[in-house]
PDB file of N, CA and C in Angstrom:
ATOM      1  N   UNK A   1     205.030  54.994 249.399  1.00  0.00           N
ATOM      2  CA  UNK A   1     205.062  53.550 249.546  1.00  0.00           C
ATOM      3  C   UNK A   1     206.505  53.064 249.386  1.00  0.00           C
ATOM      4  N   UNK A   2     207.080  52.107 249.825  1.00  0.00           N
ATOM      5  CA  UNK A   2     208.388  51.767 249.936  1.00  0.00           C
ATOM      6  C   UNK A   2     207.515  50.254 249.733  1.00  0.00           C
ATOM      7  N   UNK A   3     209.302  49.249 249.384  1.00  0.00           N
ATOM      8  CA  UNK A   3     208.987  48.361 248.663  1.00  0.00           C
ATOM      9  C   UNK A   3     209.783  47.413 250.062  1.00  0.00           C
ATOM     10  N   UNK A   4     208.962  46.156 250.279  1.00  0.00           N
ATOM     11  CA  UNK A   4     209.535  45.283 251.349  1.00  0.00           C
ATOM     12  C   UNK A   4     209.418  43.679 251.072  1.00  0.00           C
ATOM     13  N   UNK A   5     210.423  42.936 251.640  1.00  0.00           N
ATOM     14  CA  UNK A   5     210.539  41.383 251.053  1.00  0.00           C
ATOM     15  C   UNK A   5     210.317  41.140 252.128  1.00  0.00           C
ATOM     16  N   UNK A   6     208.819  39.670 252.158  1.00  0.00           N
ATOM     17  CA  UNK A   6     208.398  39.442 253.356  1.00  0.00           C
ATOM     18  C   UNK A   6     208.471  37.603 253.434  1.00  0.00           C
ATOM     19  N   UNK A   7     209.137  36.950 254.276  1.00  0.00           N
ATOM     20  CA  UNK A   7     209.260  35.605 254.004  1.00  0.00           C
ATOM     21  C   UNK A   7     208.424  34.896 254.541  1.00  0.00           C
ATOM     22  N   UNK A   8     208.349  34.024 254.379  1.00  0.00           N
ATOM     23  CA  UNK A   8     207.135  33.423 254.957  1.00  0.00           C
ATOM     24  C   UNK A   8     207.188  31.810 254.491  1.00  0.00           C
ATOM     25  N   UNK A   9     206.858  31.106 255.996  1.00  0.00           N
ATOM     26  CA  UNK A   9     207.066  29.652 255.864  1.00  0.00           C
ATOM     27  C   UNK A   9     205.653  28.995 256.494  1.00  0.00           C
ATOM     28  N   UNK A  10     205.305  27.442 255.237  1.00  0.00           N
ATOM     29  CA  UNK A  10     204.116  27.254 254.928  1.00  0.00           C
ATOM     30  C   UNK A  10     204.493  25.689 255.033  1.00  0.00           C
ATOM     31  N   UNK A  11     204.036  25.186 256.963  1.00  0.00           N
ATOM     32  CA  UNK A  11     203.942  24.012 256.555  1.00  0.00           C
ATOM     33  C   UNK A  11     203.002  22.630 257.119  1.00  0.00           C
ATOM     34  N   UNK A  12     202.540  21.904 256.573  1.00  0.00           N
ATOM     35  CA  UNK A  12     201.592  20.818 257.212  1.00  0.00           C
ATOM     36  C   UNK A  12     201.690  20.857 258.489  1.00  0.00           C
ATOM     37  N   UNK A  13     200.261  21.025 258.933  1.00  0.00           N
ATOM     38  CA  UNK A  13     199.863  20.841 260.390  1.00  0.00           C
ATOM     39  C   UNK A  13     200.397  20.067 261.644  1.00  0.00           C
ATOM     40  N   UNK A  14     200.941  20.329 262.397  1.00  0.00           N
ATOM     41  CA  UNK A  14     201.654  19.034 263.358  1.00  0.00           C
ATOM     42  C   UNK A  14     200.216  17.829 263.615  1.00  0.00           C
ATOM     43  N   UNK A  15     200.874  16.639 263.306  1.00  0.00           N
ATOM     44  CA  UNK A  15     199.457  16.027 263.129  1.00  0.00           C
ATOM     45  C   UNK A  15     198.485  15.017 262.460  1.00  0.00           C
ATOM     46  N   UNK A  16     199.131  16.072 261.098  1.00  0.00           N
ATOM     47  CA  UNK A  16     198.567  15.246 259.953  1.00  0.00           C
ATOM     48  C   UNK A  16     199.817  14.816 259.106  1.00  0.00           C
ATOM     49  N   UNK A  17     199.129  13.841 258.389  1.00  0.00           N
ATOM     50  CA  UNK A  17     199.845  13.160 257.781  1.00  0.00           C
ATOM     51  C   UNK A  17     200.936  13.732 256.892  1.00  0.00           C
ATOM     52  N   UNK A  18     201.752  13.901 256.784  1.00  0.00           N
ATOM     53  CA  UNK A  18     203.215  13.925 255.425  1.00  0.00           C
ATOM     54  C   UNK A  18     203.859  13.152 254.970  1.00  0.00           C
ATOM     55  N   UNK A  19     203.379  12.745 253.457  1.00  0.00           N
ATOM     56  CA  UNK A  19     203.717  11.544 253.237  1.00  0.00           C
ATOM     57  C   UNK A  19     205.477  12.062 252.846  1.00  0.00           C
ATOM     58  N   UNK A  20     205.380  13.432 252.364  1.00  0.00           N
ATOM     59  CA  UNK A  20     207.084  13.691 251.867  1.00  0.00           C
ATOM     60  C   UNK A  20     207.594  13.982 252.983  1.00  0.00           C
ATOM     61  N   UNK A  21     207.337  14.416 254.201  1.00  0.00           N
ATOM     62  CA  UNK A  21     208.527  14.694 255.521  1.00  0.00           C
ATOM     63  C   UNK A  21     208.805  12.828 255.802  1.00  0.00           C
ATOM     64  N   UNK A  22     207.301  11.976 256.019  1.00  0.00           N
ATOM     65  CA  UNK A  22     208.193  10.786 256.330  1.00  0.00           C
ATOM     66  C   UNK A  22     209.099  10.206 255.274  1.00  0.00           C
ATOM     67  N   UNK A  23     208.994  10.441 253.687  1.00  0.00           N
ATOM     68  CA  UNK A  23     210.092  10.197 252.904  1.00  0.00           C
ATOM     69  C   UNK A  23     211.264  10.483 253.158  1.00  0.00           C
ATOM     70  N   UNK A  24     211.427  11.765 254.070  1.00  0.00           N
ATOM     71  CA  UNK A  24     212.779  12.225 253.981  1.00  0.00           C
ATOM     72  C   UNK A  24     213.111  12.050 255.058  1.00  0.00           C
ATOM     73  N   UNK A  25     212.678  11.923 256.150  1.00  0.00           N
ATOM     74  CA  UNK A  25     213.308  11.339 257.605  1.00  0.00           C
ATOM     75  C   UNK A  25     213.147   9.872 257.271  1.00  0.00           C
ATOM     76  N   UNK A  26     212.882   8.983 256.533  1.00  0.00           N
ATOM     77  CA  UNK A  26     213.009   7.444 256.558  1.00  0.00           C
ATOM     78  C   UNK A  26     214.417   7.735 255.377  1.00  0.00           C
ATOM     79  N   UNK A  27     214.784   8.485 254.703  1.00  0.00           N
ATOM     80  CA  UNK A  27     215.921   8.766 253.964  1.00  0.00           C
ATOM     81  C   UNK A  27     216.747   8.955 254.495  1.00  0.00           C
ATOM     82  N   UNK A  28     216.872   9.767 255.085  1.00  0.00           N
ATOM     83  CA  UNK A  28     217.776  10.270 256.449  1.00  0.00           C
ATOM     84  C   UNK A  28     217.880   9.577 257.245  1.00  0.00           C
ATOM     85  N   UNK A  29     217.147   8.584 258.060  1.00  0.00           N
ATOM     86  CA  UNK A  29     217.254   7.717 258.776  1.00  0.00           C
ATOM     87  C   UNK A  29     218.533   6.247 257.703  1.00  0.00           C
ATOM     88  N   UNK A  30     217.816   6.388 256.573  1.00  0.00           N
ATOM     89  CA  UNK A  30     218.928   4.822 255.822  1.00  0.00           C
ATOM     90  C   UNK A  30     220.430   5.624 255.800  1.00  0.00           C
ATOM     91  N   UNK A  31     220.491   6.790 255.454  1.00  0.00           N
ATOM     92  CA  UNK A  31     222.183   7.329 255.345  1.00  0.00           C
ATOM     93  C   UNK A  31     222.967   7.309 256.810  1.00  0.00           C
ATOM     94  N   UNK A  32     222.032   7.082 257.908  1.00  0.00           N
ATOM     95  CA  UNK A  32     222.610   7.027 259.310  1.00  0.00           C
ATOM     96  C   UNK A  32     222.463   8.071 259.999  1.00  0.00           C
ATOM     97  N   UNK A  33     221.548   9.283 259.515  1.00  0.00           N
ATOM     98  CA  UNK A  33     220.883  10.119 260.364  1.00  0.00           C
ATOM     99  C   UNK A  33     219.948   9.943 261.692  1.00  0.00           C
ATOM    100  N   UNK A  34     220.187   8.673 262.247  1.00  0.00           N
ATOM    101  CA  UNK A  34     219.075   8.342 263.303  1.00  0.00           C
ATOM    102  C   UNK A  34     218.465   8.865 264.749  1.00  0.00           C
ATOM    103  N   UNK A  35     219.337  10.549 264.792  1.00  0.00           N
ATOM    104  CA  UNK A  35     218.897  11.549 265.670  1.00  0.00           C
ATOM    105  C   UNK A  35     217.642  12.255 265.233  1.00  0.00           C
ATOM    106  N   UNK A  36     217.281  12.037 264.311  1.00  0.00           N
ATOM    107  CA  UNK A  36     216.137  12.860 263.184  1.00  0.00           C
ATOM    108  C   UNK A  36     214.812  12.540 263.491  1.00  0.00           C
ATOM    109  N   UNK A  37     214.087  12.976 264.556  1.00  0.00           N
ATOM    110  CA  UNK A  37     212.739  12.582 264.653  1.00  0.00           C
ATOM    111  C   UNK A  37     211.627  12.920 263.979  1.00  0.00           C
ATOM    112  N   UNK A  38     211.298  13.765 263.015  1.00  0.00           N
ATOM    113  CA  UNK A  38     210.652  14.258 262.525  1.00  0.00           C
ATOM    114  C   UNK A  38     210.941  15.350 261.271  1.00  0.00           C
ATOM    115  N   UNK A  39     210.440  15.794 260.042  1.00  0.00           N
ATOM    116  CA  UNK A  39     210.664  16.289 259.168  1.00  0.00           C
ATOM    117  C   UNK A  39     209.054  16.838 258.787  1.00  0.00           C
ATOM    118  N   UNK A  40     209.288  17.925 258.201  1.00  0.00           N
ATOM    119  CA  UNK A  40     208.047  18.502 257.832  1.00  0.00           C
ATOM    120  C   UNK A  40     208.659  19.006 256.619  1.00  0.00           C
ATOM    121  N   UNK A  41     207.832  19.142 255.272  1.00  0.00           N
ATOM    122  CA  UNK A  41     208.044  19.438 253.921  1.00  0.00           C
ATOM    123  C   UNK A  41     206.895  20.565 253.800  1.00  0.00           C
ATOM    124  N   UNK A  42     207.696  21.532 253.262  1.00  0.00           N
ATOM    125  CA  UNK A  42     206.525  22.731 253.249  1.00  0.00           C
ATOM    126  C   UNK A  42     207.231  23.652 251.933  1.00  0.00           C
ATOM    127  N   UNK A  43     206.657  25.031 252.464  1.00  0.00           N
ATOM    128  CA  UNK A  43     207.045  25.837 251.056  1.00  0.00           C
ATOM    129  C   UNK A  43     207.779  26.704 251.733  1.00  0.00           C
ATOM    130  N   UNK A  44     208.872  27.676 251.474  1.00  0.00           N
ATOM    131  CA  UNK A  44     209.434  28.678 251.653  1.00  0.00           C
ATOM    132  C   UNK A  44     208.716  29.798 250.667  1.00  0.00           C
ATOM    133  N   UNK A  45     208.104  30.971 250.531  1.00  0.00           N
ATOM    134  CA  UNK A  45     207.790  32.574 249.502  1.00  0.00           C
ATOM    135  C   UNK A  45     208.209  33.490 249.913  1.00  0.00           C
ATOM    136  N   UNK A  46     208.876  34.432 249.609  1.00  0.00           N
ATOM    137  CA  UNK A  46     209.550  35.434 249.640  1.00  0.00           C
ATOM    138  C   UNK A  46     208.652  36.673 248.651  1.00  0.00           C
ATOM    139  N   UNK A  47     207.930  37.259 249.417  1.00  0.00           N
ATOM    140  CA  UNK A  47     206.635  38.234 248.667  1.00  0.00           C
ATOM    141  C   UNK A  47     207.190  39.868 248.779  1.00  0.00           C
ATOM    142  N   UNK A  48     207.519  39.879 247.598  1.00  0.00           N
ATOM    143  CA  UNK A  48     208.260  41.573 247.185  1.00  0.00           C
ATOM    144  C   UNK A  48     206.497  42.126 247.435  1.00  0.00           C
ATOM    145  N   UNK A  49     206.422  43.011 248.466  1.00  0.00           N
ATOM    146  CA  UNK A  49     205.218  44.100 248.093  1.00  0.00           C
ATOM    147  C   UNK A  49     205.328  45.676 248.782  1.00  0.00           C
ATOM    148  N   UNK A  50     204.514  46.318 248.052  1.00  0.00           N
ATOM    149  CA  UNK A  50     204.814  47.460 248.484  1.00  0.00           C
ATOM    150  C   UNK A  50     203.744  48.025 249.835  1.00  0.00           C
ATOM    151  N   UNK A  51     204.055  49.219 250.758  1.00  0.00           N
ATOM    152  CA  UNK A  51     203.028  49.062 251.592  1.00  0.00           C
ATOM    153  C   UNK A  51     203.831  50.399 252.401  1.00  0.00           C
ATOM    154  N   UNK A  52     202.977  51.291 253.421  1.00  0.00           N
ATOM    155  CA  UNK A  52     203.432  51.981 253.948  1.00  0.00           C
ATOM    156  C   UNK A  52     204.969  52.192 254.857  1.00  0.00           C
ATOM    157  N   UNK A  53     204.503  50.508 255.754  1.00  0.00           N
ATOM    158  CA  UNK A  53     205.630  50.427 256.326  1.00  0.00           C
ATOM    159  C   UNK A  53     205.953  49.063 256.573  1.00  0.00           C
ATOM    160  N   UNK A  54     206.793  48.216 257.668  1.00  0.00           N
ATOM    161  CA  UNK A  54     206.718  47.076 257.827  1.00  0.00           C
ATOM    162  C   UNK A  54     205.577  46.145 258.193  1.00  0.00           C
ATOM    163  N   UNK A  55     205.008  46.869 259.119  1.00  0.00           N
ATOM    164  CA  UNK A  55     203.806  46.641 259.898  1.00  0.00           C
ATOM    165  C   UNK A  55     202.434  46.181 258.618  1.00  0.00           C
ATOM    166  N   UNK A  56     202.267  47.109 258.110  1.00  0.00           N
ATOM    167  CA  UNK A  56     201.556  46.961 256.854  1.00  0.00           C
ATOM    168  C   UNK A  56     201.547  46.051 255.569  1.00  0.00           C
ATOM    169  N   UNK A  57     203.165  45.528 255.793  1.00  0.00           N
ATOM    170  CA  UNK A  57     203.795  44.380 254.594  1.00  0.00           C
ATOM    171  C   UNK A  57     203.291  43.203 255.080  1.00  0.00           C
ATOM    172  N   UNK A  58     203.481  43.199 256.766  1.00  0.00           N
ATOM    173  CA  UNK A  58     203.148  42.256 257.021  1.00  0.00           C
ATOM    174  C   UNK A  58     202.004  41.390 257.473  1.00  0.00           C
ATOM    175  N   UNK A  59     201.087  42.294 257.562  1.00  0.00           N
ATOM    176  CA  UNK A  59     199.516  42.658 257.688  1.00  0.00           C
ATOM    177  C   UNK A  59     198.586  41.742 256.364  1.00  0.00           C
ATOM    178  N   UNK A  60     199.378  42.537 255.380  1.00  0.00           N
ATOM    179  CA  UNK A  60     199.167  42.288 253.932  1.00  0.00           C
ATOM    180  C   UNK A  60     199.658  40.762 253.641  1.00  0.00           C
ATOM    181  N   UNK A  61     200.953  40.086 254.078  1.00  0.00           N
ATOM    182  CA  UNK A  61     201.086  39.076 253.669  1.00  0.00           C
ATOM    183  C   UNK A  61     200.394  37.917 254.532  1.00  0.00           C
ATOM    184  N   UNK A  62     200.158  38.481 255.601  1.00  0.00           N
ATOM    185  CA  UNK A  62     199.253  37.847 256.877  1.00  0.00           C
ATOM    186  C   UNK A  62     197.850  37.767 256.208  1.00  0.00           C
ATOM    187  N   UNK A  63     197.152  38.653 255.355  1.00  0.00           N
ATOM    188  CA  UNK A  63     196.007  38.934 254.828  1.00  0.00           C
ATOM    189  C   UNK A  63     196.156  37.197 253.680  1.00  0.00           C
ATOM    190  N   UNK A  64     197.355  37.653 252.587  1.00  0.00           N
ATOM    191  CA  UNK A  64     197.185  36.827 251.797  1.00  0.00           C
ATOM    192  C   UNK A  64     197.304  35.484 252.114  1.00  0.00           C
ATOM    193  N   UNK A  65     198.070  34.806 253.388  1.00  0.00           N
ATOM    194  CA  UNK A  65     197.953  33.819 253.689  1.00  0.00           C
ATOM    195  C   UNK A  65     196.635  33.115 254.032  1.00  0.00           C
ATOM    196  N   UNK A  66     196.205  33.938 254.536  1.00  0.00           N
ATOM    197  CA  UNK A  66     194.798  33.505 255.131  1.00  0.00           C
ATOM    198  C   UNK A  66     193.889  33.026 253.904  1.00  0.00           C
ATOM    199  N   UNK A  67     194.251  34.082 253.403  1.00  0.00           N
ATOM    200  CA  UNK A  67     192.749  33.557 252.129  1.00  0.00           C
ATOM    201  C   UNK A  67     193.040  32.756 250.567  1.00  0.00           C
ATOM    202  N   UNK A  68     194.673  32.952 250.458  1.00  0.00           N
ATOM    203  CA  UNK A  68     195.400  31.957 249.241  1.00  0.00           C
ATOM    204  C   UNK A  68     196.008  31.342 249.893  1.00  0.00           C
ATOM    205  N   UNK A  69     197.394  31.345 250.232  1.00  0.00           N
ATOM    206  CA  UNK A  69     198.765  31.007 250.093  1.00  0.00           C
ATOM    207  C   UNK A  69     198.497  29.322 251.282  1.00  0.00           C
ATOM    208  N   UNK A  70     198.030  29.676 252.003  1.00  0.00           N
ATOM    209  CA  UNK A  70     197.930  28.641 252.871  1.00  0.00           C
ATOM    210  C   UNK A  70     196.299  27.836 252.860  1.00  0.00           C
ATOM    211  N   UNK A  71     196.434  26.608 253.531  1.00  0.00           N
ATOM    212  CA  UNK A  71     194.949  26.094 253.432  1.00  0.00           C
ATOM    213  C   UNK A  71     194.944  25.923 254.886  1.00  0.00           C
ATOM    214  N   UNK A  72     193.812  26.526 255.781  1.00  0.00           N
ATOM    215  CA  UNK A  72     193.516  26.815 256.959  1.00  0.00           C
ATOM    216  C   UNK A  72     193.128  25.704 257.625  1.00  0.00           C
ATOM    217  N   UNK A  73     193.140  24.525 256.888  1.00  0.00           N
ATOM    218  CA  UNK A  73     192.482  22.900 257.244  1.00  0.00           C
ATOM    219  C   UNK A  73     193.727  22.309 257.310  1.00  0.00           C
ATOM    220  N   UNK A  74     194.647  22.566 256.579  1.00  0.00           N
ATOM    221  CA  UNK A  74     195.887  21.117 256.452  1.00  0.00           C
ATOM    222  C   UNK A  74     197.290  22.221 256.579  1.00  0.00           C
ATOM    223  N   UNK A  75     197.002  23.534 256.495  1.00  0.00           N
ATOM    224  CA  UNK A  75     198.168  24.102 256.975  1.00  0.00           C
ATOM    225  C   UNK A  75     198.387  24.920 257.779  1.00  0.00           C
ATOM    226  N   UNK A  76     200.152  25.402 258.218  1.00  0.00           N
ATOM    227  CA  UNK A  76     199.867  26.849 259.276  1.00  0.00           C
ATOM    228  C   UNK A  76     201.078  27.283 258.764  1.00  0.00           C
ATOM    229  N   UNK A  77     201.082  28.570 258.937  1.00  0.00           N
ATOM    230  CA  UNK A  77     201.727  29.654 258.342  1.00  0.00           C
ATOM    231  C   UNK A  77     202.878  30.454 259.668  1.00  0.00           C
ATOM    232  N   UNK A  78     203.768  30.875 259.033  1.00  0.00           N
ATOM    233  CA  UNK A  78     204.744  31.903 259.780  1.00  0.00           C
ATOM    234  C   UNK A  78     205.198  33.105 259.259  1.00  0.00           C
ATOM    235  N   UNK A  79     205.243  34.117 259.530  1.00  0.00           N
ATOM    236  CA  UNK A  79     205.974  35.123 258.773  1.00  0.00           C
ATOM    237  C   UNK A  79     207.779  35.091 259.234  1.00  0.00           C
ATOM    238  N   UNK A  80     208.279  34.819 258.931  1.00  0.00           N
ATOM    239  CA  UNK A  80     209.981  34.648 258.712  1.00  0.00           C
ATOM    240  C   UNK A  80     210.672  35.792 258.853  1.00  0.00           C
ATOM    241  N   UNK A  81     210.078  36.651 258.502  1.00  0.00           N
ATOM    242  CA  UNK A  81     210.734  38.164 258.247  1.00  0.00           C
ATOM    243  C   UNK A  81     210.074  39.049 257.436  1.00  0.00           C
ATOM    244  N   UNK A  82     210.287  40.286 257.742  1.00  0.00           N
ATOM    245  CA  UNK A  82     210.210  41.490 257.095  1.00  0.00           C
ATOM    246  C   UNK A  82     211.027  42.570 256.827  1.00  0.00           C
ATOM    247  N   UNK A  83     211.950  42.718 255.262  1.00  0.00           N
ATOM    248  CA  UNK A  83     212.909  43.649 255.743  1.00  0.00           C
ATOM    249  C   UNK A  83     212.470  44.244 254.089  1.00  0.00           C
ATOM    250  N   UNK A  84     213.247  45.728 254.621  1.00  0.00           N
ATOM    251  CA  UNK A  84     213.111  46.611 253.152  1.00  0.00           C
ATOM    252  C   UNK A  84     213.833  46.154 251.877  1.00  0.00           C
ATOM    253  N   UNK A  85     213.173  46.039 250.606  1.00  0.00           N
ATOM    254  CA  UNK A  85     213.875  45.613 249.488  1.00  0.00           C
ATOM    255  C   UNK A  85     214.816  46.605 248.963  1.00  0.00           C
TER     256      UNK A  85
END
């Protein structure tokens, strides 16, 4: 087993409501950011696990999204990367 850091980005549905992305694009919009159409507020995780190979890290973190990390109603998920720790 070898050990791999798998990233992964977690964020509100295109769609539904965000009350913190419109906080921060109406923020961005008062400092004079007014190219800024949209903002989404989500989570960045970075999941140290161990596993045969890449394929398998990412299988596994694909696994855990599904059934913790993300909510399948109000969120969607990406894997970011997979590289050896």
């Amino acid at each position: 087993m070898k050990s791999f850091h798998v990233s992964v980005h977690i964020v509100p549905r295109k769609g539904l409501l965000d009350p913190q992305g419109k906080a921060v694009a109406d923020a961005l919009h008062t400092l004079g950011f007014h190219a800024v159409a949209d903002v989404h507020v989500g989570r960045h995780l970075i999941i140290e696990t161990a596993a045969a190979d890449a394929a398998a890290a990412e299988a596994a973190v694909r696994d855990m999204c599904g059934r913790l990390l993300a909510n399948p109603v109000t969120e969607d998920f990406e894997i970011a990367g997979v590289s050896a720790a």
